[in-house]
PDB file of N, CA and C in Angstrom:
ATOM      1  N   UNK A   1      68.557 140.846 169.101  1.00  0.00           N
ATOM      2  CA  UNK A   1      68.587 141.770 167.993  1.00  0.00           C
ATOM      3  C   UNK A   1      67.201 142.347 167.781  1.00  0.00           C
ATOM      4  N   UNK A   2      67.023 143.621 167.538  1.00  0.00           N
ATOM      5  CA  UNK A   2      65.873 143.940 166.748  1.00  0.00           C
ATOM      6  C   UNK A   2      65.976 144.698 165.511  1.00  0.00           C
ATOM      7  N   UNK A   3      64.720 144.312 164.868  1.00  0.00           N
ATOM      8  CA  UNK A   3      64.261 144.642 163.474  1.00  0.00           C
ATOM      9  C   UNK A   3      64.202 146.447 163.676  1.00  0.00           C
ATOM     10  N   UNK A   4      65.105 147.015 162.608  1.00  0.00           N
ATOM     11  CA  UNK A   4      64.661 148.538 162.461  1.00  0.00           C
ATOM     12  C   UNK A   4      65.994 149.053 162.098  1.00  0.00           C
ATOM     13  N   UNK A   5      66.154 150.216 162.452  1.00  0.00           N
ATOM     14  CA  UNK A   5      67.208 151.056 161.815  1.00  0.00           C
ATOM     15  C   UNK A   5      68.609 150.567 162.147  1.00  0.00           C
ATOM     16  N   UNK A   6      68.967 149.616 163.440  1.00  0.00           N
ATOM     17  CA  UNK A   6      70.136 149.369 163.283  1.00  0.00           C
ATOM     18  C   UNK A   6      70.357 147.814 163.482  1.00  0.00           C
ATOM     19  N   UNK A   7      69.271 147.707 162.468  1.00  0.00           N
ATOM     20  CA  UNK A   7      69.375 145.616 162.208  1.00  0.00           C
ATOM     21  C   UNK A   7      70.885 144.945 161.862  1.00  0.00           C
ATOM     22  N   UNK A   8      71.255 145.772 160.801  1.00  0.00           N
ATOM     23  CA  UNK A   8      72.336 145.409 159.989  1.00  0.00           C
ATOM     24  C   UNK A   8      73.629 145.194 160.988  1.00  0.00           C
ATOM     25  N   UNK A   9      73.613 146.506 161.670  1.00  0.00           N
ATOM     26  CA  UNK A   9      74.996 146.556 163.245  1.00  0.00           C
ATOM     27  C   UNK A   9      74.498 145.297 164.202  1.00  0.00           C
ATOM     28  N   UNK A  10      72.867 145.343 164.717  1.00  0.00           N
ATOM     29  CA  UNK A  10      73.261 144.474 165.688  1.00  0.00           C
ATOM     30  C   UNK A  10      72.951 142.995 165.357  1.00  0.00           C
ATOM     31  N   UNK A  11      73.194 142.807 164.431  1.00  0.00           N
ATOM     32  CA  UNK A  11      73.557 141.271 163.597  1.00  0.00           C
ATOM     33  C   UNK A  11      74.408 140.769 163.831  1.00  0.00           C
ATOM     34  N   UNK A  12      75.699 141.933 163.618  1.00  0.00           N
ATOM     35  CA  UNK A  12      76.586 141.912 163.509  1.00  0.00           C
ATOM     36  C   UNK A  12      77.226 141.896 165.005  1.00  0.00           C
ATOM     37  N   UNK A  13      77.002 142.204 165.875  1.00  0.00           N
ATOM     38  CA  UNK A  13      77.188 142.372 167.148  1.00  0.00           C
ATOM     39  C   UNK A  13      76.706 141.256 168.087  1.00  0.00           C
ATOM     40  N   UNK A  14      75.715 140.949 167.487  1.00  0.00           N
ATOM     41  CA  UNK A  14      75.271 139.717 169.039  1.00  0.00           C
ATOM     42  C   UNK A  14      75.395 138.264 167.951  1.00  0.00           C
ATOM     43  N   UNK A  15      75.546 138.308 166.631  1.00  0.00           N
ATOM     44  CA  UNK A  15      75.709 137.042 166.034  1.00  0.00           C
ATOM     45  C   UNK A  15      77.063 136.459 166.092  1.00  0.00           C
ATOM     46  N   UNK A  16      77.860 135.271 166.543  1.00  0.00           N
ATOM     47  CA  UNK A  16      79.282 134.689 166.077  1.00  0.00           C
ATOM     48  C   UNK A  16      78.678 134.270 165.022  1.00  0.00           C
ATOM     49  N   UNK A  17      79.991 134.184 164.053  1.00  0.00           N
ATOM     50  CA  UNK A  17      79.697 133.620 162.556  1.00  0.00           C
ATOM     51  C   UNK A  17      79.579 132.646 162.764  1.00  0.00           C
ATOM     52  N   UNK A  18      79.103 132.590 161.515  1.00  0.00           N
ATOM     53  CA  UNK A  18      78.098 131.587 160.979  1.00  0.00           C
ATOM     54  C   UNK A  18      78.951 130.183 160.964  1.00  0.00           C
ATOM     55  N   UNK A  19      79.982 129.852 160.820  1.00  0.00           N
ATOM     56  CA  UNK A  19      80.924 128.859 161.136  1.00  0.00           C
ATOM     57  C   UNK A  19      81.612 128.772 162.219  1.00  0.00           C
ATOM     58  N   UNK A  20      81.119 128.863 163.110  1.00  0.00           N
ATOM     59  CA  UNK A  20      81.535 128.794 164.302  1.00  0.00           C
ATOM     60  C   UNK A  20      80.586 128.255 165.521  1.00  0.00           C
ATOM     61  N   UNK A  21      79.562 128.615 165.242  1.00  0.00           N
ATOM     62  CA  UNK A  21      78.384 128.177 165.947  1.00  0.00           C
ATOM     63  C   UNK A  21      77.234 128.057 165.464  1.00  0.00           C
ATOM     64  N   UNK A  22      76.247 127.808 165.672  1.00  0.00           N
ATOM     65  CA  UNK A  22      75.076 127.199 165.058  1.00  0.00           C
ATOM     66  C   UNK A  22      74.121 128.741 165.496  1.00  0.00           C
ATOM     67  N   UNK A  23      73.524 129.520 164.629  1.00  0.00           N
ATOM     68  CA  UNK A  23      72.114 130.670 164.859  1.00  0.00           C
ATOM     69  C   UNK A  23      70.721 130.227 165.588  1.00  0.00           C
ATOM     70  N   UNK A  24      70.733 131.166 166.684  1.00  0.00           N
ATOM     71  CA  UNK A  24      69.417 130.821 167.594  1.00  0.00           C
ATOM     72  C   UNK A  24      68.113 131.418 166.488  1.00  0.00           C
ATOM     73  N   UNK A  25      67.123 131.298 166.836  1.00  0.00           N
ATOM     74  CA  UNK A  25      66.085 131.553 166.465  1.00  0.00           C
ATOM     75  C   UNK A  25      66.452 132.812 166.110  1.00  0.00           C
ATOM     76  N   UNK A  26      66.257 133.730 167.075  1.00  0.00           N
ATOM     77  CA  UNK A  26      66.299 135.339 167.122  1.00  0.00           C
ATOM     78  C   UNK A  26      66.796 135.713 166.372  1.00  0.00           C
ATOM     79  N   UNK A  27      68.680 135.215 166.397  1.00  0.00           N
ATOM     80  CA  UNK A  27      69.673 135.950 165.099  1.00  0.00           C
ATOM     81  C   UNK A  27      69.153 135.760 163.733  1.00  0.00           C
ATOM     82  N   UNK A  28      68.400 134.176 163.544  1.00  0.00           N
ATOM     83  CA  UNK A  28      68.381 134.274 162.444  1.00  0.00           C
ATOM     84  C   UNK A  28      67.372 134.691 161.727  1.00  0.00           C
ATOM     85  N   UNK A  29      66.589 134.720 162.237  1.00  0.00           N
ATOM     86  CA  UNK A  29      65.507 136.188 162.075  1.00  0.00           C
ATOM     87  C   UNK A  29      66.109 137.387 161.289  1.00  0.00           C
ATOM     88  N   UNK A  30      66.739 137.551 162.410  1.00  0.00           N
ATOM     89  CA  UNK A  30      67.125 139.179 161.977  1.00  0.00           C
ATOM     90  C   UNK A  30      68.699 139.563 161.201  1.00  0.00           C
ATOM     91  N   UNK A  31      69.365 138.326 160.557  1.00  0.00           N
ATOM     92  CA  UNK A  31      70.056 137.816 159.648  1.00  0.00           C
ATOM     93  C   UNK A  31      69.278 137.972 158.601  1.00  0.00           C
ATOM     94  N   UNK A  32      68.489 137.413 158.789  1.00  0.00           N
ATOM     95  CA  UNK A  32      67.475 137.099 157.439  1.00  0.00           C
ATOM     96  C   UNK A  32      67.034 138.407 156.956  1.00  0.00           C
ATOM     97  N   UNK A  33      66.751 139.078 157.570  1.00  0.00           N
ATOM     98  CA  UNK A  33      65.515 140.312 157.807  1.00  0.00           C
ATOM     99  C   UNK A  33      66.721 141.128 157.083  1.00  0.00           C
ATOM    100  N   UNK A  34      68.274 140.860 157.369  1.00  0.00           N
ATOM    101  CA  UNK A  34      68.909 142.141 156.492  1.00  0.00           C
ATOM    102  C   UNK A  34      69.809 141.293 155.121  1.00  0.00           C
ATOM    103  N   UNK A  35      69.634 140.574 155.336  1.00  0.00           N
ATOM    104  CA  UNK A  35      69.730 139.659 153.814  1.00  0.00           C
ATOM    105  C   UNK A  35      68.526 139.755 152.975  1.00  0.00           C
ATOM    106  N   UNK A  36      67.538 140.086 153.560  1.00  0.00           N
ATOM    107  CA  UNK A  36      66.456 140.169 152.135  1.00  0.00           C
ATOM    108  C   UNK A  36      66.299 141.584 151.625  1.00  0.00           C
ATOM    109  N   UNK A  37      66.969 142.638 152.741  1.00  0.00           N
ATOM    110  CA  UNK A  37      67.240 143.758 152.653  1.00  0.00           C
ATOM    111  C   UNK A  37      67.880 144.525 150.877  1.00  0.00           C
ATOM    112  N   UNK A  38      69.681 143.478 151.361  1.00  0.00           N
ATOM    113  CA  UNK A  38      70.393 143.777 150.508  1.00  0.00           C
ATOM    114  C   UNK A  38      69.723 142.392 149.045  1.00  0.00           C
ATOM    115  N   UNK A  39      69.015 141.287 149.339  1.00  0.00           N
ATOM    116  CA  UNK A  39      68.807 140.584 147.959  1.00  0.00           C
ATOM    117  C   UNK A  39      67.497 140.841 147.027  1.00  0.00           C
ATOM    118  N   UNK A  40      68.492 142.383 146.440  1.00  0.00           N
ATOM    119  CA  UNK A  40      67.046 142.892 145.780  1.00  0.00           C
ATOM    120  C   UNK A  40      68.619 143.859 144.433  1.00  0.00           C
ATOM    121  N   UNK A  41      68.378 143.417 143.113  1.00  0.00           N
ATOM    122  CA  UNK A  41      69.453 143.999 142.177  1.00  0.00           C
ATOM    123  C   UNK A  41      69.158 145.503 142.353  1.00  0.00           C
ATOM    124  N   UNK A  42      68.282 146.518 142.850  1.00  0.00           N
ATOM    125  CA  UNK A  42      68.247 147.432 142.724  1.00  0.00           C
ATOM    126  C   UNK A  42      68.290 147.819 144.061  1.00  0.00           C
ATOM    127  N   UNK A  43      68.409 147.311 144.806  1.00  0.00           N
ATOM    128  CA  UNK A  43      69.090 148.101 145.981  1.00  0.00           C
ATOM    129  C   UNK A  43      70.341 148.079 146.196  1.00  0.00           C
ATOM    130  N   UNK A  44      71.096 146.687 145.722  1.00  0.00           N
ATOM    131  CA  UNK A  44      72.552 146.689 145.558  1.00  0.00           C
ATOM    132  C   UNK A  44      73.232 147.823 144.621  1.00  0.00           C
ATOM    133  N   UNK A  45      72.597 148.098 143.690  1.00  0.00           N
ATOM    134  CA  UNK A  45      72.519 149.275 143.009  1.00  0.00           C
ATOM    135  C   UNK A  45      72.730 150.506 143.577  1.00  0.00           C
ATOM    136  N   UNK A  46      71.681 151.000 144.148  1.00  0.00           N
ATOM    137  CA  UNK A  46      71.151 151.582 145.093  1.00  0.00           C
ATOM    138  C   UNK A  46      72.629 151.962 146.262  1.00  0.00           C
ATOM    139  N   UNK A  47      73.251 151.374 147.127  1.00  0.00           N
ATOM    140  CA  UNK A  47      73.987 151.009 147.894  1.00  0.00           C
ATOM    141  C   UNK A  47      75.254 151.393 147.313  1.00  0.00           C
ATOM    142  N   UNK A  48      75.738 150.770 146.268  1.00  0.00           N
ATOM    143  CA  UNK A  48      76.838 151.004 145.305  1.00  0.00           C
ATOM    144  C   UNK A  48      77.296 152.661 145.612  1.00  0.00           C
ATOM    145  N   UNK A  49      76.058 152.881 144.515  1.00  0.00           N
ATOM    146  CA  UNK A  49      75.612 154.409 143.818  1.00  0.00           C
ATOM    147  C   UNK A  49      76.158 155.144 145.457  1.00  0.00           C
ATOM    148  N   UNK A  50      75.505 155.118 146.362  1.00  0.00           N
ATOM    149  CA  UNK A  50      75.894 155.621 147.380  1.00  0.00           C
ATOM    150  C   UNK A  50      76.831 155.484 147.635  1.00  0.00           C
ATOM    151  N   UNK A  51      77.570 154.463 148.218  1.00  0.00           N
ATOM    152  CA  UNK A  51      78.836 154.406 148.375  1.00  0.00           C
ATOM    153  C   UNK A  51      79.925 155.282 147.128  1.00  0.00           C
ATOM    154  N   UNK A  52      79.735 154.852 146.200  1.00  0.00           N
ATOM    155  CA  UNK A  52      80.383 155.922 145.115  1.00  0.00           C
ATOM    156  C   UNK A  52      80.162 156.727 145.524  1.00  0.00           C
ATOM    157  N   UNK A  53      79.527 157.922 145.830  1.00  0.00           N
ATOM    158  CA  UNK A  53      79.057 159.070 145.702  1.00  0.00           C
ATOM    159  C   UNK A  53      80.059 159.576 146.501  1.00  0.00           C
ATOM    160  N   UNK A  54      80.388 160.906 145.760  1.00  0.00           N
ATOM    161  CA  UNK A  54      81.435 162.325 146.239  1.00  0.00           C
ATOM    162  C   UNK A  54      80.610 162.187 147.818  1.00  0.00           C
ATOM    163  N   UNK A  55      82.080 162.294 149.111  1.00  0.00           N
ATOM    164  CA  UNK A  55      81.595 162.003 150.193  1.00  0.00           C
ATOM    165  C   UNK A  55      80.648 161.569 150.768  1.00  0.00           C
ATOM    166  N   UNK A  56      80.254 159.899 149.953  1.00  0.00           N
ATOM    167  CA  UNK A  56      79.687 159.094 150.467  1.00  0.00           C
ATOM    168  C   UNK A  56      78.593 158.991 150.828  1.00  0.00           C
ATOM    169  N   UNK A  57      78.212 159.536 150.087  1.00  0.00           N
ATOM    170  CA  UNK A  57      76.221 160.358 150.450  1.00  0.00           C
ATOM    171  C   UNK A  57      75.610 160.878 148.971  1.00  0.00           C
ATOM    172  N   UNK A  58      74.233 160.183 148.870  1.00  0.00           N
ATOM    173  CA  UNK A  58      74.224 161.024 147.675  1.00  0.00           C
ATOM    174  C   UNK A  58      72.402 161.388 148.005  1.00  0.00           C
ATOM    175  N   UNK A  59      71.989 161.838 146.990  1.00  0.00           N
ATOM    176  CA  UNK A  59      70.816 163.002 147.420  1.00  0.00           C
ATOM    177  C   UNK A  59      69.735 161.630 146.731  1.00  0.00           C
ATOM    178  N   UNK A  60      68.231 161.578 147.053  1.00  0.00           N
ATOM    179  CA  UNK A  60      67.723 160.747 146.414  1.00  0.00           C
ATOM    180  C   UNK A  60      67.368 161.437 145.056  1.00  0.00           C
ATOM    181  N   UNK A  61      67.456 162.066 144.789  1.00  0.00           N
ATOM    182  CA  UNK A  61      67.201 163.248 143.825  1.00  0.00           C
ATOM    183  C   UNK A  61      68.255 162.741 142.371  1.00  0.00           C
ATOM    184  N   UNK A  62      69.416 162.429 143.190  1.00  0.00           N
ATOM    185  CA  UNK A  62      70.478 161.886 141.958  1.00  0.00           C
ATOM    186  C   UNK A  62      70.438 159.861 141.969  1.00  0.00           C
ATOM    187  N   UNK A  63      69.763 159.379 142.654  1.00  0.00           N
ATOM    188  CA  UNK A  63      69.509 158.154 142.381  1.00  0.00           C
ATOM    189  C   UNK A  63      68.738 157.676 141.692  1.00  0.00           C
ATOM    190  N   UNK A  64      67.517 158.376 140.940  1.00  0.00           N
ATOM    191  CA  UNK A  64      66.269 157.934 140.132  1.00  0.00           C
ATOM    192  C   UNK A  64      66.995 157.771 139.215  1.00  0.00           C
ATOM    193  N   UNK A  65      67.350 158.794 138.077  1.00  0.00           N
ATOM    194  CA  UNK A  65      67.840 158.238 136.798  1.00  0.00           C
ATOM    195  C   UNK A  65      69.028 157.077 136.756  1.00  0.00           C
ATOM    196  N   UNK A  66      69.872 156.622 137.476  1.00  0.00           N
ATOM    197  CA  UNK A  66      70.735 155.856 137.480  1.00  0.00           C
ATOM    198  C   UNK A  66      69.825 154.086 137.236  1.00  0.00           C
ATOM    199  N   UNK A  67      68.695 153.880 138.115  1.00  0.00           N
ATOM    200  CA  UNK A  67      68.444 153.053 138.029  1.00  0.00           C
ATOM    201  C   UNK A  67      66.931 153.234 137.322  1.00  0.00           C
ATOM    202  N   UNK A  68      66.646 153.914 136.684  1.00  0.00           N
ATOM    203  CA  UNK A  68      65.270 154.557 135.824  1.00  0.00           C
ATOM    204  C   UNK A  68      63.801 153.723 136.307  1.00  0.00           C
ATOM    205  N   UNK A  69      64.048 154.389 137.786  1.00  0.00           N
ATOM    206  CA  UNK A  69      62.564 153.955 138.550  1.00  0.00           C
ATOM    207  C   UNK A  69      62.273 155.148 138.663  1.00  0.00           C
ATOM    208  N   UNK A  70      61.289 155.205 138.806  1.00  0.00           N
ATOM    209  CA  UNK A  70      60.323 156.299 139.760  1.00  0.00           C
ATOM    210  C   UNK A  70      60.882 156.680 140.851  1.00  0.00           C
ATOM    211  N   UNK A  71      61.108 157.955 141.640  1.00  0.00           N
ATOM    212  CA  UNK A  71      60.975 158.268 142.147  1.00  0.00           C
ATOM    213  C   UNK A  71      60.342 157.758 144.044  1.00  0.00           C
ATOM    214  N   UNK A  72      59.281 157.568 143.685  1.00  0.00           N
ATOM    215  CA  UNK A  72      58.301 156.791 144.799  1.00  0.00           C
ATOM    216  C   UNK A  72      59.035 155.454 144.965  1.00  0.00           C
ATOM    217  N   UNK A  73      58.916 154.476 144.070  1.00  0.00           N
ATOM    218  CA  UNK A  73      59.687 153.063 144.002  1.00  0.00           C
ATOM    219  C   UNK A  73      61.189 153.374 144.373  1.00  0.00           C
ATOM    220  N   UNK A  74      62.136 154.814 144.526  1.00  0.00           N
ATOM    221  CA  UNK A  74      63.556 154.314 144.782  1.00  0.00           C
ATOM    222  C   UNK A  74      63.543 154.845 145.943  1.00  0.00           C
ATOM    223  N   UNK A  75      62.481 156.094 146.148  1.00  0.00           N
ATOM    224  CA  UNK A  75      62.335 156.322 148.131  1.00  0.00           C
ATOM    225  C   UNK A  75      61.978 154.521 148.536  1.00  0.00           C
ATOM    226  N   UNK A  76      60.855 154.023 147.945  1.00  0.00           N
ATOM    227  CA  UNK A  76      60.643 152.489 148.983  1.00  0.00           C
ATOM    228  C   UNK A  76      62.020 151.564 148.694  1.00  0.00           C
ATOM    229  N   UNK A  77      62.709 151.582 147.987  1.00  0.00           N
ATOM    230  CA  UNK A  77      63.865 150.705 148.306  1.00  0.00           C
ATOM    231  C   UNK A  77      64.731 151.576 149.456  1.00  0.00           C
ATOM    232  N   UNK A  78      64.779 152.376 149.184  1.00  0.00           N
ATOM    233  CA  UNK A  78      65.737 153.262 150.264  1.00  0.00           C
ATOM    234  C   UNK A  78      65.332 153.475 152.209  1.00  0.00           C
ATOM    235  N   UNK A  79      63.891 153.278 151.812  1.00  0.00           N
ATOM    236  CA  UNK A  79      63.278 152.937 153.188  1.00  0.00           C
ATOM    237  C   UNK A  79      63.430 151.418 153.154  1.00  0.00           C
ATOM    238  N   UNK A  80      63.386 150.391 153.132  1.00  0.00           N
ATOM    239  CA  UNK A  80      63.751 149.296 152.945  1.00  0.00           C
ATOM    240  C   UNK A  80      65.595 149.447 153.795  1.00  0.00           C
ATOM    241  N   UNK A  81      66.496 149.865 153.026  1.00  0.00           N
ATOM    242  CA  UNK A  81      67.287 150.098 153.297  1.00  0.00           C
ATOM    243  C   UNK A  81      67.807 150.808 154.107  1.00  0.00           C
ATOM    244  N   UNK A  82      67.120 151.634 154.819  1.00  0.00           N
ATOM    245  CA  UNK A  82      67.396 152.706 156.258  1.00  0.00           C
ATOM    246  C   UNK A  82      67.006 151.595 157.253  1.00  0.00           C
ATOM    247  N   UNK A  83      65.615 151.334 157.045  1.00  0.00           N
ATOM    248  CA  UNK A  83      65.128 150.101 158.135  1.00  0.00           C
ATOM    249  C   UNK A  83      65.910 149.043 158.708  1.00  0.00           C
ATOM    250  N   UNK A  84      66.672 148.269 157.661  1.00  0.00           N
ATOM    251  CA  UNK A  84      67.807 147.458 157.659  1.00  0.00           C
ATOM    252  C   UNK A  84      69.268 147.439 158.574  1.00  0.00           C
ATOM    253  N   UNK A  85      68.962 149.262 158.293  1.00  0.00           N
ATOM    254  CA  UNK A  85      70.264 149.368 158.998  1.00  0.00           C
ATOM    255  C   UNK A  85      71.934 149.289 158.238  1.00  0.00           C
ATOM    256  N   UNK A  86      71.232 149.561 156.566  1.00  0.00           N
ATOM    257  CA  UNK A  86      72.414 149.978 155.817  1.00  0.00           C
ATOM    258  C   UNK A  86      72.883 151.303 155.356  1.00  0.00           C
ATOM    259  N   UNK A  87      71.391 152.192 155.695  1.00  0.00           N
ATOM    260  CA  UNK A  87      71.862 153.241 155.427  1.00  0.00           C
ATOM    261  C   UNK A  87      70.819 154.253 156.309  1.00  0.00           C
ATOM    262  N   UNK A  88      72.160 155.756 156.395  1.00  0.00           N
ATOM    263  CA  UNK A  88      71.541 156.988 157.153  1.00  0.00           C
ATOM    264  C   UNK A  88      70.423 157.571 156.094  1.00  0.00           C
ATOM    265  N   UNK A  89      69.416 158.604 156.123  1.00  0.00           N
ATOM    266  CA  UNK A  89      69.004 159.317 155.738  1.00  0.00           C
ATOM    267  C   UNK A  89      69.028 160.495 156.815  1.00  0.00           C
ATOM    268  N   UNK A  90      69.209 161.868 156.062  1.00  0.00           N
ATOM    269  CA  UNK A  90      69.525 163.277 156.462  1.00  0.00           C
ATOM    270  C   UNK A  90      68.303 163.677 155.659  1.00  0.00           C
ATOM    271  N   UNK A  91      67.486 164.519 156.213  1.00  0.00           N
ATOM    272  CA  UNK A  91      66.507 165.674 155.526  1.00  0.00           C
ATOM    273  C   UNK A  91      67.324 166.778 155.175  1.00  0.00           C
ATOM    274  N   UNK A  92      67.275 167.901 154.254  1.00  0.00           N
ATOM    275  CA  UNK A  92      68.193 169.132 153.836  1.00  0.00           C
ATOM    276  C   UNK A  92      66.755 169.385 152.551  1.00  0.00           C
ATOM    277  N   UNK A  93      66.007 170.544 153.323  1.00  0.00           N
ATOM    278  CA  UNK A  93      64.797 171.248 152.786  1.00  0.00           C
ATOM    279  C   UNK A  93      64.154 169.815 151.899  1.00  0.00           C
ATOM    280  N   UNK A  94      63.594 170.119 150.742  1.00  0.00           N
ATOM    281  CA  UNK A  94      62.593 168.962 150.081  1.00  0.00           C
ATOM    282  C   UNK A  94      63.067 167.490 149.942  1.00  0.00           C
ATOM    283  N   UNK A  95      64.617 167.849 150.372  1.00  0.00           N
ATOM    284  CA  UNK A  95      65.499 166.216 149.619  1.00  0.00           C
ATOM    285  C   UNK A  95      66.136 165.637 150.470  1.00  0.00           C
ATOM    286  N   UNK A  96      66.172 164.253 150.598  1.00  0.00           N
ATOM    287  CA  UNK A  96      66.964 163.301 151.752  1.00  0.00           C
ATOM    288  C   UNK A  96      68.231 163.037 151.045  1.00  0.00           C
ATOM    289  N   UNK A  97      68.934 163.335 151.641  1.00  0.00           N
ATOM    290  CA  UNK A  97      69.770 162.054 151.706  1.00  0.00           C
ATOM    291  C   UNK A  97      70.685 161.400 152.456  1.00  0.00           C
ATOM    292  N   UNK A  98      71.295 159.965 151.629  1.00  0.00           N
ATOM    293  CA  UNK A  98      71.406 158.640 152.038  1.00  0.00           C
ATOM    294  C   UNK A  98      73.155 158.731 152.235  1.00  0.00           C
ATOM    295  N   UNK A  99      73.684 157.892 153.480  1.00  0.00           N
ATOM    296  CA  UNK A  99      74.905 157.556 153.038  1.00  0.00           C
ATOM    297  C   UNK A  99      74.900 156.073 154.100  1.00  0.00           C
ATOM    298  N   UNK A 100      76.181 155.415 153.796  1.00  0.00           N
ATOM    299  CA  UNK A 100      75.800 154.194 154.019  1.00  0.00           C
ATOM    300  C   UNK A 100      76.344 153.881 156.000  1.00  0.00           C
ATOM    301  N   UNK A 101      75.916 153.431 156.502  1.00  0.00           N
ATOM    302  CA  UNK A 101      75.642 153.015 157.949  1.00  0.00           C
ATOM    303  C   UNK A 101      77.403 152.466 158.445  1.00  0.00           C
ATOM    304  N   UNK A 102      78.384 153.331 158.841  1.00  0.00           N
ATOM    305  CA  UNK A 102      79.810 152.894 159.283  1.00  0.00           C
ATOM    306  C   UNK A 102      79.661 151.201 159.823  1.00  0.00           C
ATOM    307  N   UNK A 103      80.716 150.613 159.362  1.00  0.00           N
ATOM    308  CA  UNK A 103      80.835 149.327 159.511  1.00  0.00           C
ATOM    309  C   UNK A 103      79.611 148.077 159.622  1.00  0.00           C
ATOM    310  N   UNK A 104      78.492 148.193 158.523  1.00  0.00           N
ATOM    311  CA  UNK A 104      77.206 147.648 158.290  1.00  0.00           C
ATOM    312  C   UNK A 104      77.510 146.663 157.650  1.00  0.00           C
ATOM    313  N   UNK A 105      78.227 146.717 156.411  1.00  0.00           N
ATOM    314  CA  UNK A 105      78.316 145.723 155.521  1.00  0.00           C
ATOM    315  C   UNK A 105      80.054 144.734 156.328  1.00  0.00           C
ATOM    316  N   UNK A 106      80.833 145.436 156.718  1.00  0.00           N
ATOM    317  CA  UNK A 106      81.389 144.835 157.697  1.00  0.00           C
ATOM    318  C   UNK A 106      81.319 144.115 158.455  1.00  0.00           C
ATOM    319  N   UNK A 107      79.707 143.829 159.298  1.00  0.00           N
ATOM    320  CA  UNK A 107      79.624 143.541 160.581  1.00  0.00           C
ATOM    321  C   UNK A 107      78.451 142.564 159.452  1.00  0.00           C
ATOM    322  N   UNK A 108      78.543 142.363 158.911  1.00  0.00           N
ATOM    323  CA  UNK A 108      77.157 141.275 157.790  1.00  0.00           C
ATOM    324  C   UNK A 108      78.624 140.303 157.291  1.00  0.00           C
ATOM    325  N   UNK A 109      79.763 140.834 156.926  1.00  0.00           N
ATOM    326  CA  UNK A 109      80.184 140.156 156.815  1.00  0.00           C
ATOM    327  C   UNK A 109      81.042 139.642 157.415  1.00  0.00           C
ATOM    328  N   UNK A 110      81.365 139.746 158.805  1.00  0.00           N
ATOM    329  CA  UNK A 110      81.350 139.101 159.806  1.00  0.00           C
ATOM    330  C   UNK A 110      81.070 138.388 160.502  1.00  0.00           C
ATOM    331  N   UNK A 111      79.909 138.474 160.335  1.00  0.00           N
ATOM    332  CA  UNK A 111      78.678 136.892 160.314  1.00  0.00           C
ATOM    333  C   UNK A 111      78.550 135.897 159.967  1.00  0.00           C
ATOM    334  N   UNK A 112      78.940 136.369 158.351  1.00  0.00           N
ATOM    335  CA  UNK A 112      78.584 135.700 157.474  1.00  0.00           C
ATOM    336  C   UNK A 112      80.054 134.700 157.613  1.00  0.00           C
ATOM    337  N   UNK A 113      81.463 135.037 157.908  1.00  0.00           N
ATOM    338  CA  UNK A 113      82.824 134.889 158.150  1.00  0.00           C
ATOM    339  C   UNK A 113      82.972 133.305 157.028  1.00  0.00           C
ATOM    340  N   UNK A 114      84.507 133.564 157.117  1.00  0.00           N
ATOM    341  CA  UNK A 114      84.985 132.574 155.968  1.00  0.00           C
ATOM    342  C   UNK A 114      84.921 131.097 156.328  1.00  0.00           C
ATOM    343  N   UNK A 115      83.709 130.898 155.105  1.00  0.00           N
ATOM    344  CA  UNK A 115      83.392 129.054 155.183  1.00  0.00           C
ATOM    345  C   UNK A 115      84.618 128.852 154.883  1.00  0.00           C
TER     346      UNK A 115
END
């Protein structure tokens, strides 16, 4: 697995769950790396908000007031969160935006599979 934009997929891809076999070094690294991703209340937030959003994408522009950060502080959760591999960012002139990474939280919880 590596750390970066599609951590979250290949977690999910080279890890058997977590009850089933025991995590090598590597996976759990990069298990970890997208679990500390999503264990933050304002990125789950963050994530939500997106997912809600009218076709699944929303502008960072409409995410500040929802969670009444700054601006700067909800781009760094959101980079946090591209890195991870939970979510796309699109440029469209001054404003990004985010929608969430097809079968990411799927493939985390797949991993993660029923204790």
């Amino acid at each position: 697995m590596t750390v970066g934009a599609d951590s979250a997929a290949s977690a999910a891809a080279c890890c058997a769950p977590l009850v089933t076999e025991p995590l090598g070094h590597d996976e759990a690294v990069e298990l970890a790396h997208a679990l500390k991703a999503l264990a933050d209340p304002t990125r789950l937030r963050l994530m939500s908000i997106v997912a809600a959003s009218e076709g699944g994408e929303a502008c960072v522009c409409d995410l500040i007031e929802p969670v009444g950060l700054s601006q700067s502080t909800v781009s760094h959760h959101l980079k946090v969160l591209t890195e991870a591999g939970f979510l796309t960012r699109s440029q469209r002139g001054t404003w990004a935006y985010f929608s969430l990474v097809p079968g990411a939280l799927e493939g985390l919880a797949a991993v993660l599979g029923d204790a």
